[in-house]
N, C-alpha and C. Protein backbone atom coordinates (compact mmCIF):
# COMPACT_ATOMS: atom_id res chain seq x y z
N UNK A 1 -15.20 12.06 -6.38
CA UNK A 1 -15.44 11.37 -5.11
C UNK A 1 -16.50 10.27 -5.28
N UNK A 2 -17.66 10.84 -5.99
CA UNK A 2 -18.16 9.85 -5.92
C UNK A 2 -18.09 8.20 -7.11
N UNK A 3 -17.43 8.43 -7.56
CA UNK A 3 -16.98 7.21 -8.37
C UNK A 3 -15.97 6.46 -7.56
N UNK A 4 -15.37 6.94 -6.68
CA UNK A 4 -14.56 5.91 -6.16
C UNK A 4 -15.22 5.56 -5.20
N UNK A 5 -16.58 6.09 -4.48
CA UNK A 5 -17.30 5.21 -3.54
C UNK A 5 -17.94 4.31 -4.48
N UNK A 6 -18.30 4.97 -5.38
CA UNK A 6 -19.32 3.31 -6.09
C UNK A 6 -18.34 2.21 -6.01
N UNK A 7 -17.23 2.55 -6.94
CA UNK A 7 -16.06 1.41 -7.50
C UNK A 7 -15.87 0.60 -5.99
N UNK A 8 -15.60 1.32 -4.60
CA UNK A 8 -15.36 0.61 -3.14
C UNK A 8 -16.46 -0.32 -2.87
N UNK A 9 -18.00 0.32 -3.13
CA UNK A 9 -19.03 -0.54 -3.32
C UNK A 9 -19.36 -1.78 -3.93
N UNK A 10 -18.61 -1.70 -5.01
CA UNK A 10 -18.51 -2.66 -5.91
C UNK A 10 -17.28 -3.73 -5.26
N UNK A 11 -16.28 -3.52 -5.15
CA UNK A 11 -14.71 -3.97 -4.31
C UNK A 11 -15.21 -4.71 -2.83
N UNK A 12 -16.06 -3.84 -2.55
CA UNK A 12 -16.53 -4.93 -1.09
C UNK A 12 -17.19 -6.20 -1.37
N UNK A 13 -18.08 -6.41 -2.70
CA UNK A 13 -18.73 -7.20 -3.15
C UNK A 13 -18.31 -8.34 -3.31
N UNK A 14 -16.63 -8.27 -3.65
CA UNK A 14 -15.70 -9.28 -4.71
C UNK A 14 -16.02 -10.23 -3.77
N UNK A 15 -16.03 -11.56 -4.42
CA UNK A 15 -15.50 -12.64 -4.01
C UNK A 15 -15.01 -13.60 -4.51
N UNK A 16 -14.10 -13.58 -5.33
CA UNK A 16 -13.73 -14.31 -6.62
C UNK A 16 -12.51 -14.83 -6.29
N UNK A 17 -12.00 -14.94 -5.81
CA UNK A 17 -10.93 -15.72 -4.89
C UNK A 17 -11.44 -16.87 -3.79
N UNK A 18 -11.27 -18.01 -4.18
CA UNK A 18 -11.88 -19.09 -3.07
C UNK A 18 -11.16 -19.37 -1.76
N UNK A 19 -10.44 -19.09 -1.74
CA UNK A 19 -8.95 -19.14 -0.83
C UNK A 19 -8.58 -18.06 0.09
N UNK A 20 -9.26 -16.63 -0.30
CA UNK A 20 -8.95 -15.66 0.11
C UNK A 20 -10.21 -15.64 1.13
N UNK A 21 -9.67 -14.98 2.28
CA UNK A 21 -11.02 -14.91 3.71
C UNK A 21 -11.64 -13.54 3.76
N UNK A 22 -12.63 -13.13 3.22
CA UNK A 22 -13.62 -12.09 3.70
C UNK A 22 -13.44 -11.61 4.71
N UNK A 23 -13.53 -10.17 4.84
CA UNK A 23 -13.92 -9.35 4.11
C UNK A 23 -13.36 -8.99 3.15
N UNK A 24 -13.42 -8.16 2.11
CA UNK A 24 -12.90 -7.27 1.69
C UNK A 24 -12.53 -5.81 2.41
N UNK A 25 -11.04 -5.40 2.69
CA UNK A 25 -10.05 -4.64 3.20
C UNK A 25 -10.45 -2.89 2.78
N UNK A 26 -11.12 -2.14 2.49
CA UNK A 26 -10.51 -1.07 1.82
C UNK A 26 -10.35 0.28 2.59
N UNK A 27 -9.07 1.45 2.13
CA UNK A 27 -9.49 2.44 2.84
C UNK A 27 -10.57 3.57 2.68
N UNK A 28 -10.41 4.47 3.58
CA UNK A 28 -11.79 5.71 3.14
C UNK A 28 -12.02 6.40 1.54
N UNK A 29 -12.90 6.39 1.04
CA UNK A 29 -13.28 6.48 -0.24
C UNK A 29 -12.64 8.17 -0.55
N UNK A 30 -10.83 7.67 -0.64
CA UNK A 30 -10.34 9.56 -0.79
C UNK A 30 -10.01 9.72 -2.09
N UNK A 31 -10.65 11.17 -2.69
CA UNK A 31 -10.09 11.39 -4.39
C UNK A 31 -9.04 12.18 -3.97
N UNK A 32 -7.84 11.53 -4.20
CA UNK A 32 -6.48 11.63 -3.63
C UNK A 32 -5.64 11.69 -4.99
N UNK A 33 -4.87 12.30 -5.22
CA UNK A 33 -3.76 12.18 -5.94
C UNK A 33 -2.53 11.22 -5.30
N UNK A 34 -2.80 10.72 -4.32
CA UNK A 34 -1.40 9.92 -3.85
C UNK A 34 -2.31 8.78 -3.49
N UNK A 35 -1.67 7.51 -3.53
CA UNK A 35 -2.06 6.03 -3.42
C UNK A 35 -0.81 5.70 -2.67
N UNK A 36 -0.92 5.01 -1.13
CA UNK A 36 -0.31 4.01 -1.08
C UNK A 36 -0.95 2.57 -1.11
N UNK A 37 -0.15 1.19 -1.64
CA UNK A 37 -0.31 0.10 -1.74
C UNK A 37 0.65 -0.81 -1.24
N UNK A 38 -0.49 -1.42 -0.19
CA UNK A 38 0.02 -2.40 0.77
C UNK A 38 0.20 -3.40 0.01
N UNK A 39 0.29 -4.83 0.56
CA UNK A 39 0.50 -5.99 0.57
C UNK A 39 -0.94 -6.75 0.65
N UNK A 40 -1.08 -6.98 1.37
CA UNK A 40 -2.91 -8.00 1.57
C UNK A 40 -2.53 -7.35 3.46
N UNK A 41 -4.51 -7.71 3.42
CA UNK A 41 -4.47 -6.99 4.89
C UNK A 41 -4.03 -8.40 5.97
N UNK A 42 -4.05 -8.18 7.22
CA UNK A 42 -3.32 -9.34 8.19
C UNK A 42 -4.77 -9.81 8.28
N UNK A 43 -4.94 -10.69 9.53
CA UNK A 43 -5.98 -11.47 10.56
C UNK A 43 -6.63 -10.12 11.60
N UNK A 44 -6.15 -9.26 11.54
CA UNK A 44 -6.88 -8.18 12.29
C UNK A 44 -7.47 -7.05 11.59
N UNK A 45 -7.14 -6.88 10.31
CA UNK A 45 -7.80 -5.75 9.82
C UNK A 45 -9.01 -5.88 9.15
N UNK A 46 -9.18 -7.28 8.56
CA UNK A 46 -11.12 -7.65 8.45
C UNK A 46 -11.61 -7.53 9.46
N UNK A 47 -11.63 -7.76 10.43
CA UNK A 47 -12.77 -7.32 11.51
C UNK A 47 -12.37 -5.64 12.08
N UNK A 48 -11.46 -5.26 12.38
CA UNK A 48 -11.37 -4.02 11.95
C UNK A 48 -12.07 -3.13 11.23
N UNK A 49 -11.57 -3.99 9.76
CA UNK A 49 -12.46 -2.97 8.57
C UNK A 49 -11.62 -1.36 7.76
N UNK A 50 -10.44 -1.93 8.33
CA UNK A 50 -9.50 -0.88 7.99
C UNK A 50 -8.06 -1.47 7.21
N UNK A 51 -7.18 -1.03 6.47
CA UNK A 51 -5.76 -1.38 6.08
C UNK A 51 -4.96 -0.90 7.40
N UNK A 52 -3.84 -1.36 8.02
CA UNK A 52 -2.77 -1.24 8.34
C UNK A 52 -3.69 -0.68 9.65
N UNK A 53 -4.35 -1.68 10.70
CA UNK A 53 -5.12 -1.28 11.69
C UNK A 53 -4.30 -2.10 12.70
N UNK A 54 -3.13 -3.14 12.54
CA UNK A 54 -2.54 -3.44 14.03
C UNK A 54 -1.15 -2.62 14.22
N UNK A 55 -0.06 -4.06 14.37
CA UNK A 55 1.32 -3.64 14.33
C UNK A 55 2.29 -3.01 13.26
N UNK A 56 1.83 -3.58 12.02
CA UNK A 56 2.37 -2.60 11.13
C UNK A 56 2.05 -1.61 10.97
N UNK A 57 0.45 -1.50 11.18
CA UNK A 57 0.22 -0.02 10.96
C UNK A 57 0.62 1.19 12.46
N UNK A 58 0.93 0.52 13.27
CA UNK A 58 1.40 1.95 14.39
C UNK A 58 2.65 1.50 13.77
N UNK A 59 3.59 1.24 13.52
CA UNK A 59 5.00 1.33 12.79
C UNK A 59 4.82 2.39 11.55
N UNK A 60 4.08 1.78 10.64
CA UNK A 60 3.61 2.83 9.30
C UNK A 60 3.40 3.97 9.58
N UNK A 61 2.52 4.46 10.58
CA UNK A 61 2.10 5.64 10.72
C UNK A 61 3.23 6.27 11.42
N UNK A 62 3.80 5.67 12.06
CA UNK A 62 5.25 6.19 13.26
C UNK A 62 6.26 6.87 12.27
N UNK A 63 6.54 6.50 11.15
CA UNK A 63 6.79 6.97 9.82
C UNK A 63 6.54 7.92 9.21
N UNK A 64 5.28 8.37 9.29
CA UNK A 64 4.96 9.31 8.86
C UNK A 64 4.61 10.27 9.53
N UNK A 65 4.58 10.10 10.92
CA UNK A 65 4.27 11.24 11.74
C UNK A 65 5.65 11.75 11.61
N UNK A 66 6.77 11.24 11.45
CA UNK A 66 8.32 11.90 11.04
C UNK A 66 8.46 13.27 9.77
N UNK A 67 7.42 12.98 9.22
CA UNK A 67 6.47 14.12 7.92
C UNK A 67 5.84 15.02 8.54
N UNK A 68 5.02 15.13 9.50
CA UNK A 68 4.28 15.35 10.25
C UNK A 68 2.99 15.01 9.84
N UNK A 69 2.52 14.09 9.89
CA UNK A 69 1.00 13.28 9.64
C UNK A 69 0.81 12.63 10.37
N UNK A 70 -0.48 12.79 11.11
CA UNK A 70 -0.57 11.65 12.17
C UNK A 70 -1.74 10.80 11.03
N UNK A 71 -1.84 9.50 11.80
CA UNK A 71 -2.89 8.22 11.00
C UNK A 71 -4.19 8.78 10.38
N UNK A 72 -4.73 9.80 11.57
CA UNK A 72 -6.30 9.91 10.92
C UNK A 72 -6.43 10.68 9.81
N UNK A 73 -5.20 11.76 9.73
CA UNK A 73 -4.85 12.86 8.99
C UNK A 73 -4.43 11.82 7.42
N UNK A 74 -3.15 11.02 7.59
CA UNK A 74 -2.99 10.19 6.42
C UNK A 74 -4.33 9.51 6.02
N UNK A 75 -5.35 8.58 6.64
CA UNK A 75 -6.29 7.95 6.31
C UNK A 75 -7.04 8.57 5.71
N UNK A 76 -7.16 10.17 6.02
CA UNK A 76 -8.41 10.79 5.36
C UNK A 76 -7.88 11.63 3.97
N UNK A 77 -6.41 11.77 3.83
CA UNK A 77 -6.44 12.18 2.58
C UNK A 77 -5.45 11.50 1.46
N UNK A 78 -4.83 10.12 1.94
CA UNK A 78 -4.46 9.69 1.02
C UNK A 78 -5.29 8.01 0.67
N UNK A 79 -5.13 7.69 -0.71
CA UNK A 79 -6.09 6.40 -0.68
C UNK A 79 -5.06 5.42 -0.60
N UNK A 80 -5.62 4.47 0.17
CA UNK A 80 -4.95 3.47 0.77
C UNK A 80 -5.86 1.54 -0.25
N UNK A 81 -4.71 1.65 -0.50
CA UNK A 81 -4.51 0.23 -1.93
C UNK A 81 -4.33 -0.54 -1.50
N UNK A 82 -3.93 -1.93 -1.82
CA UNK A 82 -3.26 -2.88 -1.89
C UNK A 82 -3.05 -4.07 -2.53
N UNK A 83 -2.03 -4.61 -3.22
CA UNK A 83 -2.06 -5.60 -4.52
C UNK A 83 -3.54 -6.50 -4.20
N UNK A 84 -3.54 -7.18 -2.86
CA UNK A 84 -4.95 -8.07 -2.25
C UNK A 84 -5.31 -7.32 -1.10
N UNK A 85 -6.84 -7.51 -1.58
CA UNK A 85 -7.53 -7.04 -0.63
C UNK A 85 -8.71 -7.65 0.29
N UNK A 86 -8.25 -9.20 0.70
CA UNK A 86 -9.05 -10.02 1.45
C UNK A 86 -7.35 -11.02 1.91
N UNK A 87 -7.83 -11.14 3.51
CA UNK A 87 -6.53 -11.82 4.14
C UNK A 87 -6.35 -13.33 3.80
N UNK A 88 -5.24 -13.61 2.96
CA UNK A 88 -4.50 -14.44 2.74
C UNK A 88 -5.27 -16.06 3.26
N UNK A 89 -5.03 -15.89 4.97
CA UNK A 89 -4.78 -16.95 5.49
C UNK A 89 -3.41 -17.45 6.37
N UNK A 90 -3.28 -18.16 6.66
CA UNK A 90 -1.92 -18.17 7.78
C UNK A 90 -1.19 -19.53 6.85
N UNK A 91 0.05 -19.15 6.68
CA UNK A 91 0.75 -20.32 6.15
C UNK A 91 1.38 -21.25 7.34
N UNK A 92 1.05 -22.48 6.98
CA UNK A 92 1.14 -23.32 7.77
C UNK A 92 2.60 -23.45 8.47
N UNK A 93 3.48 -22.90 7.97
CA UNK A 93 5.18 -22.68 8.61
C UNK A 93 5.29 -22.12 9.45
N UNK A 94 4.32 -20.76 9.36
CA UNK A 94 4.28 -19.79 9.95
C UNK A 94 4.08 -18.16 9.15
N UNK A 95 3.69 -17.18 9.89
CA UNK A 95 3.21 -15.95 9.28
C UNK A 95 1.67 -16.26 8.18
N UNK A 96 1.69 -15.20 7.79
CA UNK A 96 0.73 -15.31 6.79
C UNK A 96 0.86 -15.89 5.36
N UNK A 97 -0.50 -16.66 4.38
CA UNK A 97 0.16 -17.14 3.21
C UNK A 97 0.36 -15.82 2.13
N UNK A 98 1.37 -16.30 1.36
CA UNK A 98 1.38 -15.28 0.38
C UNK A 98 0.68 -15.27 -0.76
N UNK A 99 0.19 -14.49 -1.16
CA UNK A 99 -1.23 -14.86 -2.41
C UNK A 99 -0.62 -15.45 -3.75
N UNK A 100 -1.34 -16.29 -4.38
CA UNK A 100 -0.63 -16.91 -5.49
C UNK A 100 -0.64 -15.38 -6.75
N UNK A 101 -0.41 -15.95 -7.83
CA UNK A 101 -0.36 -15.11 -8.78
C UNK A 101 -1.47 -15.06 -9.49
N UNK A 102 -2.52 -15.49 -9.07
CA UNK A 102 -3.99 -15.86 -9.92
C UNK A 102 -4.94 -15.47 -8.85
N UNK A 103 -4.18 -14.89 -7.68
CA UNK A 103 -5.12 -13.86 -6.52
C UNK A 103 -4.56 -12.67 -6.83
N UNK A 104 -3.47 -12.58 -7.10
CA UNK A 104 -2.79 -11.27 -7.59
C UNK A 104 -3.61 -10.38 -8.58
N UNK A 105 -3.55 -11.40 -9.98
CA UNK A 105 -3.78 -11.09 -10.91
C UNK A 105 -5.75 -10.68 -10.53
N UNK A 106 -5.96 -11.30 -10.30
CA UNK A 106 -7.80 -11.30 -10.22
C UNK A 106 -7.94 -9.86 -9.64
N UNK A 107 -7.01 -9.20 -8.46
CA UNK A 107 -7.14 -8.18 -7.87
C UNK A 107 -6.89 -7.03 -8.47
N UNK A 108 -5.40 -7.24 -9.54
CA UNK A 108 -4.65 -6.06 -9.76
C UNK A 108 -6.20 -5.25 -10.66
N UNK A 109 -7.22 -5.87 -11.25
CA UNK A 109 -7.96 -5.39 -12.15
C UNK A 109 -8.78 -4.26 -10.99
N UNK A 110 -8.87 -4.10 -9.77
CA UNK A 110 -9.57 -3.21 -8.85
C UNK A 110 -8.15 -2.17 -8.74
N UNK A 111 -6.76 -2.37 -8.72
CA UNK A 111 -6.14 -1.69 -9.01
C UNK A 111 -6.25 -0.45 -9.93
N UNK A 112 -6.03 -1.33 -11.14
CA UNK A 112 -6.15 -0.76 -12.25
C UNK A 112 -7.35 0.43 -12.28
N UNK A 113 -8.39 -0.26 -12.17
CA UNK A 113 -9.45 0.97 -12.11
C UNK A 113 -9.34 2.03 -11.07
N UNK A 114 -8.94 1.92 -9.72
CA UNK A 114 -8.59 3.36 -8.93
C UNK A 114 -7.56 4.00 -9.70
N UNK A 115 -7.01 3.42 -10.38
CA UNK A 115 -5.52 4.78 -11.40
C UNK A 115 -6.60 5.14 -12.33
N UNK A 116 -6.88 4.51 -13.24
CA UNK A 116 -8.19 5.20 -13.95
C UNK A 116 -8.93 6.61 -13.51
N UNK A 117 -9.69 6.16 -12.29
CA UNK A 117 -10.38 6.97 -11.58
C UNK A 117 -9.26 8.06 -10.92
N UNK A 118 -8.47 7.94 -10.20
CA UNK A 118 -7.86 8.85 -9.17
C UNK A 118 -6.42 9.39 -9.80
N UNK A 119 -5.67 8.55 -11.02
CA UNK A 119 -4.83 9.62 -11.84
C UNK A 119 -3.76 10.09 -10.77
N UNK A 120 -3.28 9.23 -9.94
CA UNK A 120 -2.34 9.82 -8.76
C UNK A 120 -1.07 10.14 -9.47
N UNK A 121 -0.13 11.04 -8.87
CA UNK A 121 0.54 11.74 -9.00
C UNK A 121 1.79 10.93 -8.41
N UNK A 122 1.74 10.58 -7.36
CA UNK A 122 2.85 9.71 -6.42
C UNK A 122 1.78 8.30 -5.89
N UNK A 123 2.94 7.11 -6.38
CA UNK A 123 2.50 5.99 -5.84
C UNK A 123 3.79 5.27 -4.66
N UNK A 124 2.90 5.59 -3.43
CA UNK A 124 3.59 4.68 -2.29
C UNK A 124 3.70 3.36 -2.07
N UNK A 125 4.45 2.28 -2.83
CA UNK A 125 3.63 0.80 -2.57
C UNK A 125 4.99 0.62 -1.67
N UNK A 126 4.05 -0.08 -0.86
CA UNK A 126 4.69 -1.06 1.01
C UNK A 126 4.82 -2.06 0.91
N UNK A 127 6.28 -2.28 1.40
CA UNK A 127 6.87 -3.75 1.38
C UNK A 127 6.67 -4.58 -0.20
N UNK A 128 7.66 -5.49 -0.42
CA UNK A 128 8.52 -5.71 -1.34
C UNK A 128 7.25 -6.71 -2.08
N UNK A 129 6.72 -6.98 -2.36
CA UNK A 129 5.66 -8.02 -2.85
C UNK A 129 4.69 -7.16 -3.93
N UNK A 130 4.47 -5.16 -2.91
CA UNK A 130 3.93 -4.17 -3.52
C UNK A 130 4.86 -3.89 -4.82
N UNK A 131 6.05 -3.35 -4.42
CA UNK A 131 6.56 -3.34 -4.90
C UNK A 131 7.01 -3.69 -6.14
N UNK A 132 7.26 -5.24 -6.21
CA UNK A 132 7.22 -5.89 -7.01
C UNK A 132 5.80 -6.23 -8.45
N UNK A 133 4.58 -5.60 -7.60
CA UNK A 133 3.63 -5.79 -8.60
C UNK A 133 3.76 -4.39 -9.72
N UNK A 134 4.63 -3.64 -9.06
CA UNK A 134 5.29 -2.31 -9.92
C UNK A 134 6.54 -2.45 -10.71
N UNK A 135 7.12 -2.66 -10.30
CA UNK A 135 8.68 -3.17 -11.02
C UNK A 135 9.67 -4.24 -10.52
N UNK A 136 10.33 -4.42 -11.17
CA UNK A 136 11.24 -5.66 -10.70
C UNK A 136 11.87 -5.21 -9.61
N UNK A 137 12.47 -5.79 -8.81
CA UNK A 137 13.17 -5.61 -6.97
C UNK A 137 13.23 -7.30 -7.23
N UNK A 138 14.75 -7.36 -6.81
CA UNK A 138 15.37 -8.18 -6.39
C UNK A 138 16.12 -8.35 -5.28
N UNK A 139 16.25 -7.08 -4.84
CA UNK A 139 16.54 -7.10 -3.20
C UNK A 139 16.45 -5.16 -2.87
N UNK A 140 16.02 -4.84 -1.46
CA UNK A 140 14.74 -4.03 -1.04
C UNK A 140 16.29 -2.47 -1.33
N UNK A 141 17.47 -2.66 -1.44
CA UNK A 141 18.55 -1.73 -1.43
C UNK A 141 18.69 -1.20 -2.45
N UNK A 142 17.92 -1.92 -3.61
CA UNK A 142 17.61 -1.14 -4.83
C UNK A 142 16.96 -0.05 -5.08
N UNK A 143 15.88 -0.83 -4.73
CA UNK A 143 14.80 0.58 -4.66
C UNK A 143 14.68 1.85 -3.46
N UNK A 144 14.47 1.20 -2.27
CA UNK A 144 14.11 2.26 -1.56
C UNK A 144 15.18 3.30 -1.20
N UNK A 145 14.93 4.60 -1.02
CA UNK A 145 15.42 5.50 -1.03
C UNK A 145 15.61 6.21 -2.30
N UNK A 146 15.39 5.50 -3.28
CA UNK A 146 14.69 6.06 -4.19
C UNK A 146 13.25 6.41 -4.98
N UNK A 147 13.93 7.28 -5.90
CA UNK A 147 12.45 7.97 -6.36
C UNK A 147 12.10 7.35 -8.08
N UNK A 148 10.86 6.96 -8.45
CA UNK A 148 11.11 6.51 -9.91
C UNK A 148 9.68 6.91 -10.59
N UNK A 149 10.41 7.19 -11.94
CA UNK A 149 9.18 8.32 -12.93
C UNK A 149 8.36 7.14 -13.86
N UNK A 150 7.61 6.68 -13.68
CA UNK A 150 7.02 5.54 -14.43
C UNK A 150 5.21 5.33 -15.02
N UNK A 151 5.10 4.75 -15.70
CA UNK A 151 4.02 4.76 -16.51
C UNK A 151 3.17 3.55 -16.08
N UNK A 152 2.52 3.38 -15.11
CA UNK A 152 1.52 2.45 -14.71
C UNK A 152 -0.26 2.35 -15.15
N UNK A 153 -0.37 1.22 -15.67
CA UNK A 153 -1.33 1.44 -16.43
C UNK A 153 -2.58 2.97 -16.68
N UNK A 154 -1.43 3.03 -17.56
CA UNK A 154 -2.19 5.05 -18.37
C UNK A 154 -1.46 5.67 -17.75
N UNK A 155 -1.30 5.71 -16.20
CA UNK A 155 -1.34 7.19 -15.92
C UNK A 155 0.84 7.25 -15.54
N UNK A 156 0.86 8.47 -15.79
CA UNK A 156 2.41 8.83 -15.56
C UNK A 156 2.62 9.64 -13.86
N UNK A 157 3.07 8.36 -13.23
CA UNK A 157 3.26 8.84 -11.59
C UNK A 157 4.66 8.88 -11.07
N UNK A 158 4.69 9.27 -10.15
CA UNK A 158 6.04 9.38 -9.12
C UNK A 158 5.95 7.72 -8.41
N UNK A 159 7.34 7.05 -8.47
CA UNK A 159 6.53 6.16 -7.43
C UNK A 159 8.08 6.20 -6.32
N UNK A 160 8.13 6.26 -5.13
CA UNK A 160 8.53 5.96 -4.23
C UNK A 160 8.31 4.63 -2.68
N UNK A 161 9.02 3.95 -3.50
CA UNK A 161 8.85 2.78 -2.62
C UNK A 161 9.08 2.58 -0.82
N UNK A 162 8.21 1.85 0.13
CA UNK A 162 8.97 1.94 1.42
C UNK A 162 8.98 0.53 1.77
N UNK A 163 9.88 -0.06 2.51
CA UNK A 163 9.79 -1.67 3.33
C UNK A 163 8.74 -2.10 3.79
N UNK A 164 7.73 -3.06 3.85
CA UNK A 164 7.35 -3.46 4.94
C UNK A 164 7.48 -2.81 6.65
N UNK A 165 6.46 -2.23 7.37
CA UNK A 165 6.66 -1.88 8.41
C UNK A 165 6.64 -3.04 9.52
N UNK A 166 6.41 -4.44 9.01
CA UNK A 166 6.62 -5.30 9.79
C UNK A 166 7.33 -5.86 11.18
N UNK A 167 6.77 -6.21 12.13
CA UNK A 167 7.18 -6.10 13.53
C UNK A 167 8.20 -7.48 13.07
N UNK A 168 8.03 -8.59 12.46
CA UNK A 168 9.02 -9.60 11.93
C UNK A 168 10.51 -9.13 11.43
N UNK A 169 10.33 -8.19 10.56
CA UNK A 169 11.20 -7.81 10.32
C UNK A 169 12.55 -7.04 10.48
N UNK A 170 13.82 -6.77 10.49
CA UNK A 170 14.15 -5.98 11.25
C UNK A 170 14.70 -5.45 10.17
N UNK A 171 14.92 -5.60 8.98
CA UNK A 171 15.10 -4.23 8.06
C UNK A 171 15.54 -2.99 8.25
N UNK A 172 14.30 -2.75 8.11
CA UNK A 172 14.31 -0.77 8.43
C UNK A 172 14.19 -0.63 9.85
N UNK A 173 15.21 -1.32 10.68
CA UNK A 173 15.33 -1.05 11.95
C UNK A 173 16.85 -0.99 12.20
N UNK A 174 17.77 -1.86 10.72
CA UNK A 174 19.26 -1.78 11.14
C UNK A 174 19.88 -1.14 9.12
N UNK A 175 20.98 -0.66 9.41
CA UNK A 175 21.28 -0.09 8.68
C UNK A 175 21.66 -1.22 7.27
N UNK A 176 21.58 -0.95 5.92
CA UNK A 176 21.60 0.60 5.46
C UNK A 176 20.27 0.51 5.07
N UNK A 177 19.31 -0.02 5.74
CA UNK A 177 17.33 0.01 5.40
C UNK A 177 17.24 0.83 6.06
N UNK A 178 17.53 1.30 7.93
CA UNK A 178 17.13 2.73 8.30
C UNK A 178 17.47 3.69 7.75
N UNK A 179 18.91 4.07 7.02
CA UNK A 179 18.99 5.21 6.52
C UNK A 179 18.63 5.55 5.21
N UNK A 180 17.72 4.35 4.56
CA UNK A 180 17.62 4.06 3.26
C UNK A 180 15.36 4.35 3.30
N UNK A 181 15.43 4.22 4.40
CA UNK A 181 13.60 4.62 4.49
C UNK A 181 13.73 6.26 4.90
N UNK A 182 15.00 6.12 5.96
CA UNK A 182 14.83 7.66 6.21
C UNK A 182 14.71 8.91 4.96
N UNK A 183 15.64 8.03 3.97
CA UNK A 183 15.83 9.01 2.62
C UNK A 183 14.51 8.88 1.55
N UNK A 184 14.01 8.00 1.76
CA UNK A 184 12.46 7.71 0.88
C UNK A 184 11.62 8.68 1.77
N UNK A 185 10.86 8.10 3.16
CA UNK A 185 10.41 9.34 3.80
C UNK A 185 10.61 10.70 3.12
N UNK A 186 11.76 11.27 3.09
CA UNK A 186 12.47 13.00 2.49
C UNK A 186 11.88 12.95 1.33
N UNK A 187 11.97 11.74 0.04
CA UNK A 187 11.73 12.01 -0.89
C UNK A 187 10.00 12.62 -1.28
N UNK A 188 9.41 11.31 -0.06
CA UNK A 188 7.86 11.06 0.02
C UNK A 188 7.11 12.68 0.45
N UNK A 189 8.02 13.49 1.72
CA UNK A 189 7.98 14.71 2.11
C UNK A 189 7.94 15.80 1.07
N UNK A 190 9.20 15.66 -0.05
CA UNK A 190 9.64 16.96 -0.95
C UNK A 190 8.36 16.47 -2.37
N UNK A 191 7.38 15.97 -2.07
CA UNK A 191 6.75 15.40 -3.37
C UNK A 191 5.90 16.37 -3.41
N UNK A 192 5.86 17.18 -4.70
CA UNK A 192 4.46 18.24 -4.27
C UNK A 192 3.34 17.47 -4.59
N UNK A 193 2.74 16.31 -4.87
CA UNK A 193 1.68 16.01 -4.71
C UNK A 193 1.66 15.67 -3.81
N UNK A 194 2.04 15.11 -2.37
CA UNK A 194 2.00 14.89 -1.42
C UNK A 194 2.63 16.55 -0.56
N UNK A 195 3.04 17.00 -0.32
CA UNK A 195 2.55 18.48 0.02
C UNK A 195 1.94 19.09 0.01
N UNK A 196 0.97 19.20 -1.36
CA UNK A 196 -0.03 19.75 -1.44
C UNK A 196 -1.13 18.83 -0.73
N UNK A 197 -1.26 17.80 -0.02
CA UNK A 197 -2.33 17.23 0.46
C UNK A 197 -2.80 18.18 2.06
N UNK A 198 -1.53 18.99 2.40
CA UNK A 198 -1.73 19.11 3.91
C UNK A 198 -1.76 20.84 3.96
């Protein structure tokens, strides 16, 4: 436990991204065997001070209360990641910008060290960008609903992928993404490292 508060201590500090807007994002300092990993946090969760604190996150959690977990219950015992962890910025088209690969890269190294430290068992990464900093996805029908046995820097985890809980999106709201999260959910459920959390 307490190495992953220092390492968070240290993670709030970053500022090595010029582009990227302060704060730094992180969740509660949990020695968790399960990690999920978001995307970068929105325009509401730096002042917050939390991951997945607006609309995606009552979608996310709506998800998992289908497990039976409600938010405070998930927040406090699984650790909550994400490829970036300072908000983007708003792309001028519209939505948020997406981080280049040299915000990616600068971050994945705070990654890297929570697997070090925390050795998880099952990795949850959210929406397709997470995803992608794990394995190739070329479109979201590949992966989700499935389960995959893989070797991420050192450690040998479960990883089960889920969509974006995005209110933009309608995905995992029309088929075959609803019946394709519903079956990840089951998988995320039958995981005994994630069973054994509750």
């Amino acid at each position: 436990m307490q190495a992953i508060v220092e390492h968070q201590a240290l993670l709030r500090e970053c500022r090595c991204c010029e582009n990227m807007i302060p704060p730094v994002v992180v969740g509660r300092p949990v020695a968790s065997p399960v990690i999920s990993i978001g995307q970068a946090p929105g325009e509401k969760e730096g002042p917050a001070g939390r991951p997945f604190a607006w609309t995606a996150g009552k979608t996310l959690f709506k998800w998992f209360e289908t497990l039976g977990v409600d938010e405070e219950s998930y927040r406090d015992r699984v650790y909550m990641a994400a490829v970036c962890r300072c908000f983007p910025g708003k792309n001028p088209k519209g939505g948020d910008r997406v981080p280049s690969e040299e915000e990616i890269g600068a971050c994945s190294a705070w990654l890297e060290q929570e697997f070090s430290i925390l050795q998880p068992r099952l990795v949850i990464p959210i929406g397709k960008l997470a995803i992608g900093r794990l394995m190739p996805v070329s479109k979201l029908t590949d992966v989700i609903g499935r389960s995959f046995e893989m070797e991420l820097w050192g450690v040998r985890t479960t990883v089960i992928p889920l969509p974006h809980p995005s209110g933009a999106s309608t995905w995992h709201r029309t088929e075959p993404g609803k019946s394709l999260l519903a079956e990840a959910l089951g998988l995320i459920g039958a995981h005994p490292a994630w069973r054994g959390l509750w």
